[in-house]
PDB file of N, CA and C in Angstrom:
ATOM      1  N   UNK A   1     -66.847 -12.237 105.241  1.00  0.00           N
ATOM      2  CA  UNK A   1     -65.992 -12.544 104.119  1.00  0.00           C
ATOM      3  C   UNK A   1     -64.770 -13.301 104.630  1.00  0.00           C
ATOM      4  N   UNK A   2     -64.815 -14.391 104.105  1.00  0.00           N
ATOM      5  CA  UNK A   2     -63.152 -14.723 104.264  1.00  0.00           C
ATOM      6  C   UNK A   2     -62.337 -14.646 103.252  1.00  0.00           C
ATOM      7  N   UNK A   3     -60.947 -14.577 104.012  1.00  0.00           N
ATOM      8  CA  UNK A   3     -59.709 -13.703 103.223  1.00  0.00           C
ATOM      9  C   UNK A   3     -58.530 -14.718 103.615  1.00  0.00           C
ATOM     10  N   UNK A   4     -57.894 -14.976 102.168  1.00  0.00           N
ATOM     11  CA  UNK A   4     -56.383 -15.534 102.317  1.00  0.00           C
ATOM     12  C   UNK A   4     -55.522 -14.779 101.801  1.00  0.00           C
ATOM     13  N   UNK A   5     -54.493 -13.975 102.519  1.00  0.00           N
ATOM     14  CA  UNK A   5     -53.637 -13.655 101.603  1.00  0.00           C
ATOM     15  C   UNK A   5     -52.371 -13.606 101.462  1.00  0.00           C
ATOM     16  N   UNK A   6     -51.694 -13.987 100.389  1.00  0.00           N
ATOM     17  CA  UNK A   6     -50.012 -14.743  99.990  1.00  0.00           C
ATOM     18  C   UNK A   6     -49.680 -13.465  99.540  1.00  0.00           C
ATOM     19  N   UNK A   7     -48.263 -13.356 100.001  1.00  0.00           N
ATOM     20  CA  UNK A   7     -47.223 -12.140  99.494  1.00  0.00           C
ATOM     21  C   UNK A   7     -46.657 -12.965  98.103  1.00  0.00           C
ATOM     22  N   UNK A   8     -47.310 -12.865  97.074  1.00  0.00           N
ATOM     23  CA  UNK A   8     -46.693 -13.819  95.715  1.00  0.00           C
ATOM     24  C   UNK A   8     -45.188 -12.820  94.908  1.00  0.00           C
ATOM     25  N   UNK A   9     -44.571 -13.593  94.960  1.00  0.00           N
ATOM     26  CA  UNK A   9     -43.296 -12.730  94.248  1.00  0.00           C
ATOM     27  C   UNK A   9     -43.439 -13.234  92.372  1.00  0.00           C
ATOM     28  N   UNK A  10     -43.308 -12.452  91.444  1.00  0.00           N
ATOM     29  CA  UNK A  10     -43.361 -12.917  90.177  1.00  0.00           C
ATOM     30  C   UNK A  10     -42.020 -13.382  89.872  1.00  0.00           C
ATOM     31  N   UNK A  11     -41.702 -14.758  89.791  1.00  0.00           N
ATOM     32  CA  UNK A  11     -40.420 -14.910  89.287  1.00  0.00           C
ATOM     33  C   UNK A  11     -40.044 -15.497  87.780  1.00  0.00           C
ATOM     34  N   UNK A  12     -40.287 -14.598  86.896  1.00  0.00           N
ATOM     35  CA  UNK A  12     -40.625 -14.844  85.536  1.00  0.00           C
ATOM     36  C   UNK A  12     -39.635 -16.165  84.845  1.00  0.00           C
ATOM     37  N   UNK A  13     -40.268 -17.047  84.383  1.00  0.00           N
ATOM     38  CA  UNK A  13     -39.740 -17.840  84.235  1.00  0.00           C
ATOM     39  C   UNK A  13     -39.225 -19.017  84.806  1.00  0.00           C
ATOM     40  N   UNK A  14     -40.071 -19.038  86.056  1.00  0.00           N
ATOM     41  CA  UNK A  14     -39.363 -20.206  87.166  1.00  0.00           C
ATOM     42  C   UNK A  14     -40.976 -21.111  87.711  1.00  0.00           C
ATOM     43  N   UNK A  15     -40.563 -22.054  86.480  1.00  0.00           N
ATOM     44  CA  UNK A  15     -41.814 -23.099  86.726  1.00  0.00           C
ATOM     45  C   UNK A  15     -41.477 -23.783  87.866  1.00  0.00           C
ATOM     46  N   UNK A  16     -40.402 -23.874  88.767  1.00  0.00           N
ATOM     47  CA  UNK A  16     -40.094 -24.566  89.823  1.00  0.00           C
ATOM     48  C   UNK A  16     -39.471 -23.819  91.132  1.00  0.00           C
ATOM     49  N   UNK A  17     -40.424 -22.220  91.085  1.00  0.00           N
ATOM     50  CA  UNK A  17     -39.974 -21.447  92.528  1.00  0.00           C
ATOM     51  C   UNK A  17     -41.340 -22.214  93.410  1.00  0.00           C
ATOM     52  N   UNK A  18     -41.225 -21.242  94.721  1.00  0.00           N
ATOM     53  CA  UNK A  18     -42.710 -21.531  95.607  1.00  0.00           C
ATOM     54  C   UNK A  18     -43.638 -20.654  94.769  1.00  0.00           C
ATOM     55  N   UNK A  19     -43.604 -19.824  94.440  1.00  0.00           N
ATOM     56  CA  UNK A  19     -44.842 -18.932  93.633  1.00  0.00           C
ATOM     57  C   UNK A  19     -45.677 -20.275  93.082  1.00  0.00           C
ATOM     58  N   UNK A  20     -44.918 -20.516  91.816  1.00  0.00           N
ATOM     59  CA  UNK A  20     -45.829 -21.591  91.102  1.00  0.00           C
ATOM     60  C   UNK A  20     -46.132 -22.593  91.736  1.00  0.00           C
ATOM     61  N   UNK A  21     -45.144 -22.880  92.595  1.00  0.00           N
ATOM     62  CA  UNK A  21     -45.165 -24.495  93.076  1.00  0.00           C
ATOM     63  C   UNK A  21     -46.346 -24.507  94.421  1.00  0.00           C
ATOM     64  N   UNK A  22     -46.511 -23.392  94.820  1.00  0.00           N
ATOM     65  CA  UNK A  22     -46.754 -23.489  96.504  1.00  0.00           C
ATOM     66  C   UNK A  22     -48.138 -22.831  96.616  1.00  0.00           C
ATOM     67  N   UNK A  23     -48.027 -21.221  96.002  1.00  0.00           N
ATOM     68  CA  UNK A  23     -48.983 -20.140  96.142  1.00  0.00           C
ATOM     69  C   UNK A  23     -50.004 -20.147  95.521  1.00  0.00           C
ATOM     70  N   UNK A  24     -49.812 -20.450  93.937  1.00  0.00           N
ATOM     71  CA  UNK A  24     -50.697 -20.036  92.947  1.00  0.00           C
ATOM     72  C   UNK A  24     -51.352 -21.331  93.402  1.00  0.00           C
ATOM     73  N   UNK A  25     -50.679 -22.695  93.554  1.00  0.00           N
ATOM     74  CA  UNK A  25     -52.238 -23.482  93.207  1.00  0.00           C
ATOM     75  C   UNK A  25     -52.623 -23.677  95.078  1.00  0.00           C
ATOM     76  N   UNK A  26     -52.257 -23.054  96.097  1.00  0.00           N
ATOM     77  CA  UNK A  26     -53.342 -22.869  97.107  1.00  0.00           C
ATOM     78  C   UNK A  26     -53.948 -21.418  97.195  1.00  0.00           C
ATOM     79  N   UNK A  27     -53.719 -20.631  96.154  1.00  0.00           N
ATOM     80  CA  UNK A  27     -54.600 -19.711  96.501  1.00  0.00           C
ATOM     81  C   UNK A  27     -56.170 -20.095  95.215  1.00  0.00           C
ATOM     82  N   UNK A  28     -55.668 -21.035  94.219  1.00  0.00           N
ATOM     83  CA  UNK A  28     -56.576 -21.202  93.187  1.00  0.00           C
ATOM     84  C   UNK A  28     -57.882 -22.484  94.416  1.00  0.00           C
ATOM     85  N   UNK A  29     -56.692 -22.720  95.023  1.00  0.00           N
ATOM     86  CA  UNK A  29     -57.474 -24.257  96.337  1.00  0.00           C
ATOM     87  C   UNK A  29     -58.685 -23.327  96.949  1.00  0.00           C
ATOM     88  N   UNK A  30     -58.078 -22.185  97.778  1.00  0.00           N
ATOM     89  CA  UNK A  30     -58.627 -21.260  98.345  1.00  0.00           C
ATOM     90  C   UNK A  30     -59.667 -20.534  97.561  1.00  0.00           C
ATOM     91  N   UNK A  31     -59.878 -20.214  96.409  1.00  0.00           N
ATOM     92  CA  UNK A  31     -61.226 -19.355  96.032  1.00  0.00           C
ATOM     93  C   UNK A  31     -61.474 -20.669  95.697  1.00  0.00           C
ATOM     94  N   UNK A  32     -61.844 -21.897  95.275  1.00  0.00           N
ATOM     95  CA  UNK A  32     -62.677 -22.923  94.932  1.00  0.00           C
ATOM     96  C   UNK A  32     -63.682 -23.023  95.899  1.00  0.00           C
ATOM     97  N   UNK A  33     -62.451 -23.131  97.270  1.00  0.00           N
ATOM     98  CA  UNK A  33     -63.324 -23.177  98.538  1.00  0.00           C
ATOM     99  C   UNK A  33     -64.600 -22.331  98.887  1.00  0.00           C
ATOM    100  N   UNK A  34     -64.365 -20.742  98.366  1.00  0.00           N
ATOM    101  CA  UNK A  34     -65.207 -19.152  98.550  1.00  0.00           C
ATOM    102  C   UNK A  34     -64.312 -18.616  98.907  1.00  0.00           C
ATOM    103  N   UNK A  35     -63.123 -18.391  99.345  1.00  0.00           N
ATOM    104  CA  UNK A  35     -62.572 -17.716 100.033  1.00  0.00           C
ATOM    105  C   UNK A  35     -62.206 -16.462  98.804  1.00  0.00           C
ATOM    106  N   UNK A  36     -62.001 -15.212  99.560  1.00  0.00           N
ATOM    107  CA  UNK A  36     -61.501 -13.953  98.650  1.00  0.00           C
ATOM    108  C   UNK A  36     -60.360 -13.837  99.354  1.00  0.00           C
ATOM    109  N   UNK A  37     -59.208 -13.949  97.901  1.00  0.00           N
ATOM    110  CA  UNK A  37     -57.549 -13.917  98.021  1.00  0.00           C
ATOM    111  C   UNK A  37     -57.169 -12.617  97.262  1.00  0.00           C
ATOM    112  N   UNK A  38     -55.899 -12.243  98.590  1.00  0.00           N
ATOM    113  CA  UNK A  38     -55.462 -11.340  98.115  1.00  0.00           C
ATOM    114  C   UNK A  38     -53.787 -11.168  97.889  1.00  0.00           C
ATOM    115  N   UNK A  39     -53.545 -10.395  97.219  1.00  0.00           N
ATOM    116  CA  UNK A  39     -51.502 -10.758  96.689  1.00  0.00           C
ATOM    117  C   UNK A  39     -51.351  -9.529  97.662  1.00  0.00           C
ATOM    118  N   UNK A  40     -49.915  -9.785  98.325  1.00  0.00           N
ATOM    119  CA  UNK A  40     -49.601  -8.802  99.533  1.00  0.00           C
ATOM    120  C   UNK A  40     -48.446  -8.491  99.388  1.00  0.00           C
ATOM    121  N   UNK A  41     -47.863  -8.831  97.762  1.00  0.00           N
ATOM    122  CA  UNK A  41     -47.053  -8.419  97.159  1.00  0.00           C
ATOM    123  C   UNK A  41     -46.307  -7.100  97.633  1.00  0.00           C
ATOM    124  N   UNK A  42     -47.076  -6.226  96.960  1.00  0.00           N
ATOM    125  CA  UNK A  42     -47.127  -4.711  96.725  1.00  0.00           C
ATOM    126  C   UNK A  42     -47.454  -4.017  98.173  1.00  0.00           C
ATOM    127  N   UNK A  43     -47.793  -4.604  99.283  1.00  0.00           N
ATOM    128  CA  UNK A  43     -48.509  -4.085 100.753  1.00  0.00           C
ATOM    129  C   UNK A  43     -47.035  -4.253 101.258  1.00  0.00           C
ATOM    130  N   UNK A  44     -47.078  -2.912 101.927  1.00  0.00           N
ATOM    131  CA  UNK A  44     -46.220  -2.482 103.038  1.00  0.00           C
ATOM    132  C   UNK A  44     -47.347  -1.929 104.063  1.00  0.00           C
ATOM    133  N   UNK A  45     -46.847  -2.101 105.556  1.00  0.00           N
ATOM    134  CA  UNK A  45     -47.280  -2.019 106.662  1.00  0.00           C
ATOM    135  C   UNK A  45     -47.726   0.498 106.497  1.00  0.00           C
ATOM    136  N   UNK A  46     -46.666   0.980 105.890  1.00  0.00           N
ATOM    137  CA  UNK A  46     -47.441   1.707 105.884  1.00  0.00           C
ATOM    138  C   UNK A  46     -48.420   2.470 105.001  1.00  0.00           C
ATOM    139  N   UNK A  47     -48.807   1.735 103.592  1.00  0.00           N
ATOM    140  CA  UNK A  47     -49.268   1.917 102.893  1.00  0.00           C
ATOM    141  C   UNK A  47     -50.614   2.447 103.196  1.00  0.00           C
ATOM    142  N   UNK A  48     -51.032   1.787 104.151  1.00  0.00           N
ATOM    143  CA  UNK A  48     -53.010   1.836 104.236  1.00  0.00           C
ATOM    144  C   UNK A  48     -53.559   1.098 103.633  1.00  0.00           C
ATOM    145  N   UNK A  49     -52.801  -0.114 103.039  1.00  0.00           N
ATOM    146  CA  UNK A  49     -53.548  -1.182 101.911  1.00  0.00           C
ATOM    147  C   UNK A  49     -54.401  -2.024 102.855  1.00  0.00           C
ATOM    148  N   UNK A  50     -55.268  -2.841 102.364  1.00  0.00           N
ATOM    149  CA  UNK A  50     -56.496  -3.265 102.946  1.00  0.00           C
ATOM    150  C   UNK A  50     -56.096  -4.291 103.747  1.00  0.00           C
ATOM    151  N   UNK A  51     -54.852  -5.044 103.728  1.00  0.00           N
ATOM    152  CA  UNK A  51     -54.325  -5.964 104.533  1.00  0.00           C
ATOM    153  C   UNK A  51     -54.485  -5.323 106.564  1.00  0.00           C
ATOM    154  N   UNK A  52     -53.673  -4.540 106.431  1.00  0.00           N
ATOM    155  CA  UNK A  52     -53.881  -3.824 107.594  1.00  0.00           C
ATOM    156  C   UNK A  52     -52.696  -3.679 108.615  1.00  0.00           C
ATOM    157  N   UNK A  53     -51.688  -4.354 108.155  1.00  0.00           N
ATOM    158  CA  UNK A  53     -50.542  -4.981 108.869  1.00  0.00           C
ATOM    159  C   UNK A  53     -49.619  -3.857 109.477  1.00  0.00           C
ATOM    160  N   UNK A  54     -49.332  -4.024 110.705  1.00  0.00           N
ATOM    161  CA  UNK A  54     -48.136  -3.179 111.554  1.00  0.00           C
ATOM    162  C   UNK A  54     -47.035  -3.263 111.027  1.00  0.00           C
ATOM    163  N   UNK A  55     -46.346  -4.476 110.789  1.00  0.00           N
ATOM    164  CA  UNK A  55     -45.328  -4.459 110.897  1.00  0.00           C
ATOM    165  C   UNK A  55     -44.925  -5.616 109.717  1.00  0.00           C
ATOM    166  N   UNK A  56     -43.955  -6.379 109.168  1.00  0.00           N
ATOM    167  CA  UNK A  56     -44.252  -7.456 108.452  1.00  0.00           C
ATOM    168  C   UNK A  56     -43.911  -8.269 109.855  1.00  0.00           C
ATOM    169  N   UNK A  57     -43.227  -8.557 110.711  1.00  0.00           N
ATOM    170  CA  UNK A  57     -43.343  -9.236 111.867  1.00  0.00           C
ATOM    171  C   UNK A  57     -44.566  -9.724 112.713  1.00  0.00           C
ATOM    172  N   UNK A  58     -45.676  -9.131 112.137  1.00  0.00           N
ATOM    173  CA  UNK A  58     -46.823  -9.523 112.686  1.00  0.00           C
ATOM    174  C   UNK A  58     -47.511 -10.692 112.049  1.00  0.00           C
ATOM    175  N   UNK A  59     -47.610 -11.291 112.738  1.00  0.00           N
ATOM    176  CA  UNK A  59     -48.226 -12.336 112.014  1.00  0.00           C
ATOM    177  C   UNK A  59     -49.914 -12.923 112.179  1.00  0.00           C
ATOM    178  N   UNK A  60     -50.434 -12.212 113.399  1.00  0.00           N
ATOM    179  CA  UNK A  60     -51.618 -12.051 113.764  1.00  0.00           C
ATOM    180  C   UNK A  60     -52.553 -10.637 112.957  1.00  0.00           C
ATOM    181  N   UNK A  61     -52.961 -10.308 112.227  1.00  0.00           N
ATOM    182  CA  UNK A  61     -53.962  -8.986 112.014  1.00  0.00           C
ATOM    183  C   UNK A  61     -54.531  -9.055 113.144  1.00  0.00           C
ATOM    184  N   UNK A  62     -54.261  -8.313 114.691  1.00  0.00           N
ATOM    185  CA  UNK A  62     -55.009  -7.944 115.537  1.00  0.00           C
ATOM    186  C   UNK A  62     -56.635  -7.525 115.238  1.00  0.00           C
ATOM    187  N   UNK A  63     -56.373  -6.265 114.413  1.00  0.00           N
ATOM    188  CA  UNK A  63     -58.108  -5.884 114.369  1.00  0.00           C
ATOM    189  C   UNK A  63     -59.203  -6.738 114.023  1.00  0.00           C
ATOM    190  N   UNK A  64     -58.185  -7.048 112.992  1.00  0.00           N
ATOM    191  CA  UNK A  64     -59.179  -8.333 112.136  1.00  0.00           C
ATOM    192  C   UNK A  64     -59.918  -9.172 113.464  1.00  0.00           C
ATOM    193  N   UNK A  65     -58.723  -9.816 114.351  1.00  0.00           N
ATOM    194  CA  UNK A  65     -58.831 -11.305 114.998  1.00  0.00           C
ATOM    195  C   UNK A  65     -59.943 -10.471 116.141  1.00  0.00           C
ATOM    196  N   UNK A  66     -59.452  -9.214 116.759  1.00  0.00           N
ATOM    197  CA  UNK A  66     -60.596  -8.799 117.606  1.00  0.00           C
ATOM    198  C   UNK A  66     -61.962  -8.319 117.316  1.00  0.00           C
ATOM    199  N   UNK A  67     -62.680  -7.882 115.599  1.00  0.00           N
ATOM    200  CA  UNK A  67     -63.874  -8.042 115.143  1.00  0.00           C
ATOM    201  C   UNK A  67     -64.233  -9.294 114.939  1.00  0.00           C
ATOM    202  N   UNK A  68     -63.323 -10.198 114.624  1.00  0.00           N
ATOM    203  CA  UNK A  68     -64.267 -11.617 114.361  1.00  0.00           C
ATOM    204  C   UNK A  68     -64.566 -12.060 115.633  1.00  0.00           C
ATOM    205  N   UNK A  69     -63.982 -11.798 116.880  1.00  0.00           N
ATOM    206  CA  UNK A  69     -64.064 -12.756 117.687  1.00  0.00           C
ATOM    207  C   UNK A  69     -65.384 -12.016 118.447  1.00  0.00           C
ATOM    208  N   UNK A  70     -65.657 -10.725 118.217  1.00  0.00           N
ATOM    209  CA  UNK A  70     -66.317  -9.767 118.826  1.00  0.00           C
ATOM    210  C   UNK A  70     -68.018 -10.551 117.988  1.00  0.00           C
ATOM    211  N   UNK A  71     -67.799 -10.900 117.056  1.00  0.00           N
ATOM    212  CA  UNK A  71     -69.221 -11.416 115.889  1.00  0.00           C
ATOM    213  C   UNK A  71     -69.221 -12.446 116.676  1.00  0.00           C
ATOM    214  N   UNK A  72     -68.419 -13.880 116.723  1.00  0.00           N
ATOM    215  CA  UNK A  72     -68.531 -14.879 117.629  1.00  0.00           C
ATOM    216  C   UNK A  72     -68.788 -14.923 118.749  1.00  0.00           C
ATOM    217  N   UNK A  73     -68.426 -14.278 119.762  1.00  0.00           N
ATOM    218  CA  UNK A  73     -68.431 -14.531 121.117  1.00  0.00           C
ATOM    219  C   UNK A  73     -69.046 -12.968 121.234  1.00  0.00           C
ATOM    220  N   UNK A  74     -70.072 -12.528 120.961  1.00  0.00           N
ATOM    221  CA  UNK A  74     -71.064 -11.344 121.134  1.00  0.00           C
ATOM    222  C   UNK A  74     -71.272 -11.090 123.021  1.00  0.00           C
ATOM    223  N   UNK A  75     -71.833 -12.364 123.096  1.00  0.00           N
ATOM    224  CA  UNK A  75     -71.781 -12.355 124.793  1.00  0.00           C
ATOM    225  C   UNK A  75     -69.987 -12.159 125.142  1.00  0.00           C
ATOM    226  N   UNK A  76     -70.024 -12.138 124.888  1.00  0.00           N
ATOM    227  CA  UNK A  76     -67.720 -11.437 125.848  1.00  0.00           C
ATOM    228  C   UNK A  76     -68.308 -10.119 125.799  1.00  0.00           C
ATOM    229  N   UNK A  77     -66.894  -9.387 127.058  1.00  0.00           N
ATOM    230  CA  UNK A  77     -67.412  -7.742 127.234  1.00  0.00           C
ATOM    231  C   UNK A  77     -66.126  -7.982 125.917  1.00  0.00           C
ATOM    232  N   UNK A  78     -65.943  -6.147 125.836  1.00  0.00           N
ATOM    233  CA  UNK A  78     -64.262  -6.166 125.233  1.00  0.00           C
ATOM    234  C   UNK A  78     -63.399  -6.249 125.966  1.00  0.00           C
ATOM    235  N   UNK A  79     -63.421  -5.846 127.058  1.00  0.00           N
ATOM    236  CA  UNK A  79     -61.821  -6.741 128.096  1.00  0.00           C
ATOM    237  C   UNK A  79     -61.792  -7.777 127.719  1.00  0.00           C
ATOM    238  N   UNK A  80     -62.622  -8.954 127.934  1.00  0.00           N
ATOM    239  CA  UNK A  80     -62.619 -10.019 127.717  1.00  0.00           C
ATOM    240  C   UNK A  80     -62.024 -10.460 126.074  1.00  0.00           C
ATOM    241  N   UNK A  81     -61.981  -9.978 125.230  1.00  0.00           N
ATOM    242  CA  UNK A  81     -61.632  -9.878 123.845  1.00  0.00           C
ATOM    243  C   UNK A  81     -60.094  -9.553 123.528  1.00  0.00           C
ATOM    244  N   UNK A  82     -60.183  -8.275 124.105  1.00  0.00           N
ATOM    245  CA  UNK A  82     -58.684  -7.720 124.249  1.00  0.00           C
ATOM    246  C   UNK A  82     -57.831  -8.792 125.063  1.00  0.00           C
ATOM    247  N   UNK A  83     -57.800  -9.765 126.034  1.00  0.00           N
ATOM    248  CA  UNK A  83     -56.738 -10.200 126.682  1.00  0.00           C
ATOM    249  C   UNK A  83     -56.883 -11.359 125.907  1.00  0.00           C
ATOM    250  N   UNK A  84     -57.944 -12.064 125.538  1.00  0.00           N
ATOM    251  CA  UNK A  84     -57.923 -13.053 124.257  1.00  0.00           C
ATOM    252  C   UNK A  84     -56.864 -12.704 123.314  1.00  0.00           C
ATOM    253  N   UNK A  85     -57.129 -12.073 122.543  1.00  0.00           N
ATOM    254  CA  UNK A  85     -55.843 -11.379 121.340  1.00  0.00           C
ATOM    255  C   UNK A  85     -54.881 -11.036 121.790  1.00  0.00           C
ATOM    256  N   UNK A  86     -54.946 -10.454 122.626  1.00  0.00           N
ATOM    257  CA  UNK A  86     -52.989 -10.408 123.867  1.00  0.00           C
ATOM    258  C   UNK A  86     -52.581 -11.949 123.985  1.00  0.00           C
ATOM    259  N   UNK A  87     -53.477 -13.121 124.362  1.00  0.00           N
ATOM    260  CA  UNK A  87     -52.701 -14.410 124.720  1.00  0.00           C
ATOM    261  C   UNK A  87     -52.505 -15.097 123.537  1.00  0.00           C
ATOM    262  N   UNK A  88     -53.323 -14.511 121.897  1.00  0.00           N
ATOM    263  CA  UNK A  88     -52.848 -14.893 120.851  1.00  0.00           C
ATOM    264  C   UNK A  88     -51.890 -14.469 120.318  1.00  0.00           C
ATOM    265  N   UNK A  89     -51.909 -13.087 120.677  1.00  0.00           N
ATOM    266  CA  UNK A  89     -50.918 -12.816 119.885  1.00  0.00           C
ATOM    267  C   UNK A  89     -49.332 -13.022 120.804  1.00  0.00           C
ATOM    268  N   UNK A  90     -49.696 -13.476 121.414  1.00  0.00           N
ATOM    269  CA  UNK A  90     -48.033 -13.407 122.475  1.00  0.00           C
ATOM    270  C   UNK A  90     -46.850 -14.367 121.889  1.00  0.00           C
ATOM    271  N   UNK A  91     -45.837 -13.766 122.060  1.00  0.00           N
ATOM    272  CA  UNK A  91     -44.376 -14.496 121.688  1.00  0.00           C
ATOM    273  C   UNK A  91     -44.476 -15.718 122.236  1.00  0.00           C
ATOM    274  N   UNK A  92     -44.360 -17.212 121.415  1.00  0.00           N
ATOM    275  CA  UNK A  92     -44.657 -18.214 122.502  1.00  0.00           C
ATOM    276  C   UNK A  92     -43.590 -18.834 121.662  1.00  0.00           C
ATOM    277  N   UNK A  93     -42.755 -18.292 120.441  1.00  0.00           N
ATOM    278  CA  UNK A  93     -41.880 -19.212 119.951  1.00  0.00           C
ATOM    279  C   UNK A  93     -40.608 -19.814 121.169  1.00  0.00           C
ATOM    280  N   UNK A  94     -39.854 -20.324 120.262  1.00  0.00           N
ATOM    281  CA  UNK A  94     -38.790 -20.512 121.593  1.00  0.00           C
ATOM    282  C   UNK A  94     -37.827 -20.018 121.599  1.00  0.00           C
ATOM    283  N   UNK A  95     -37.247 -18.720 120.932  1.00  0.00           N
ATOM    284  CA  UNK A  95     -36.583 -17.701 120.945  1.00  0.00           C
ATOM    285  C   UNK A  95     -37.175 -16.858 122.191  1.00  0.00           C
ATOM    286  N   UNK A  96     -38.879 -16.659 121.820  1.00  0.00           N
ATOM    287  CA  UNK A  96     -39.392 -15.391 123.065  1.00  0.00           C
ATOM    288  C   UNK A  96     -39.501 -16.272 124.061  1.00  0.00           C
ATOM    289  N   UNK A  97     -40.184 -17.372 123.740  1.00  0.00           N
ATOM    290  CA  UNK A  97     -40.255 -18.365 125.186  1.00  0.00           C
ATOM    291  C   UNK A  97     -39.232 -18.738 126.384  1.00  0.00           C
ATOM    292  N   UNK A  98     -37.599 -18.948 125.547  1.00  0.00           N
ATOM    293  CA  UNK A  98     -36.554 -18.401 126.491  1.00  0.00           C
ATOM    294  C   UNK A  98     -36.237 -17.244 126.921  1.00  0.00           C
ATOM    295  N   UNK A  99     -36.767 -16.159 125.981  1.00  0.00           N
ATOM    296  CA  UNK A  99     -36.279 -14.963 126.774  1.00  0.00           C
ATOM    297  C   UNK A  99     -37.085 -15.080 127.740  1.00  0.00           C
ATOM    298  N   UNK A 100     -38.698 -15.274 128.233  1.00  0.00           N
ATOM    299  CA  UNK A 100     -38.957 -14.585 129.026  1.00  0.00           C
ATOM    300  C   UNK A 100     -38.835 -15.407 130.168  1.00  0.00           C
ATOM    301  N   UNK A 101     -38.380 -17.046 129.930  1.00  0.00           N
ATOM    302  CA  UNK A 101     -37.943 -17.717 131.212  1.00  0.00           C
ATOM    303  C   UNK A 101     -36.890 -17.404 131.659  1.00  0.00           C
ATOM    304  N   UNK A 102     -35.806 -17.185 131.084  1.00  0.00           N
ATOM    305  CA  UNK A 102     -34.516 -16.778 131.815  1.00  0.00           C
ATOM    306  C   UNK A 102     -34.328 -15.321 132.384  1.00  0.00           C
ATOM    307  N   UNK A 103     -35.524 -14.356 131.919  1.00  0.00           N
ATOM    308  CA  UNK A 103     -35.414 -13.087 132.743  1.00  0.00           C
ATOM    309  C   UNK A 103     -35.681 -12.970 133.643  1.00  0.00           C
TER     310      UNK A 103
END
């Protein structure tokens, strides 16, 4: 299954926020395509909602990225999987990227 999903805020009355302008017509782009979309509105990290998310700072779904990659690359052990998703998911902006050069 593939999954897109936008945190949509309702801003009643605002034909010219990102909701209308941005979300609604790429998530309408997105199921044309097949894709199953979901609003992540209402999802907090500790809810248990189907999103799955740690933290809102996360921006990778780990589990997710380590079952798909586990369907794809069948031949990988799971070490091999796990340090994959460690080098994805790693701080590479340039906030973390200076921290970890200047330490």
């Amino acid at each position: 299954m593939k999954t897109f999903l936008t945190r949509t805020v309702n801003m009643v009355g605002s034909k010219y926020g990102e909701d209308a302008l941005v979300e609604q017509p790429t998530m309408s782009l997105l199921a044309e395509l097949g894709w199953d979309t979901l609003s992540g509105f209402d999802e907090h990290p500790s809810s248990g909602g189907p999103i799955g998310r740690g933290s809102f700072t996360e921006a990778i779904l780990e589990e997710r990225l380590r079952r798909s990659m586990r369907v794809v690359n069948s031949g990988c052990s799971d070490s091999a999987i796990d340090r994959a998703v460690e080098a994805l998911a790693r701080d590479l902006s340039d906030f973390g990227f200076n921290r970890k050069v200047s330490v």
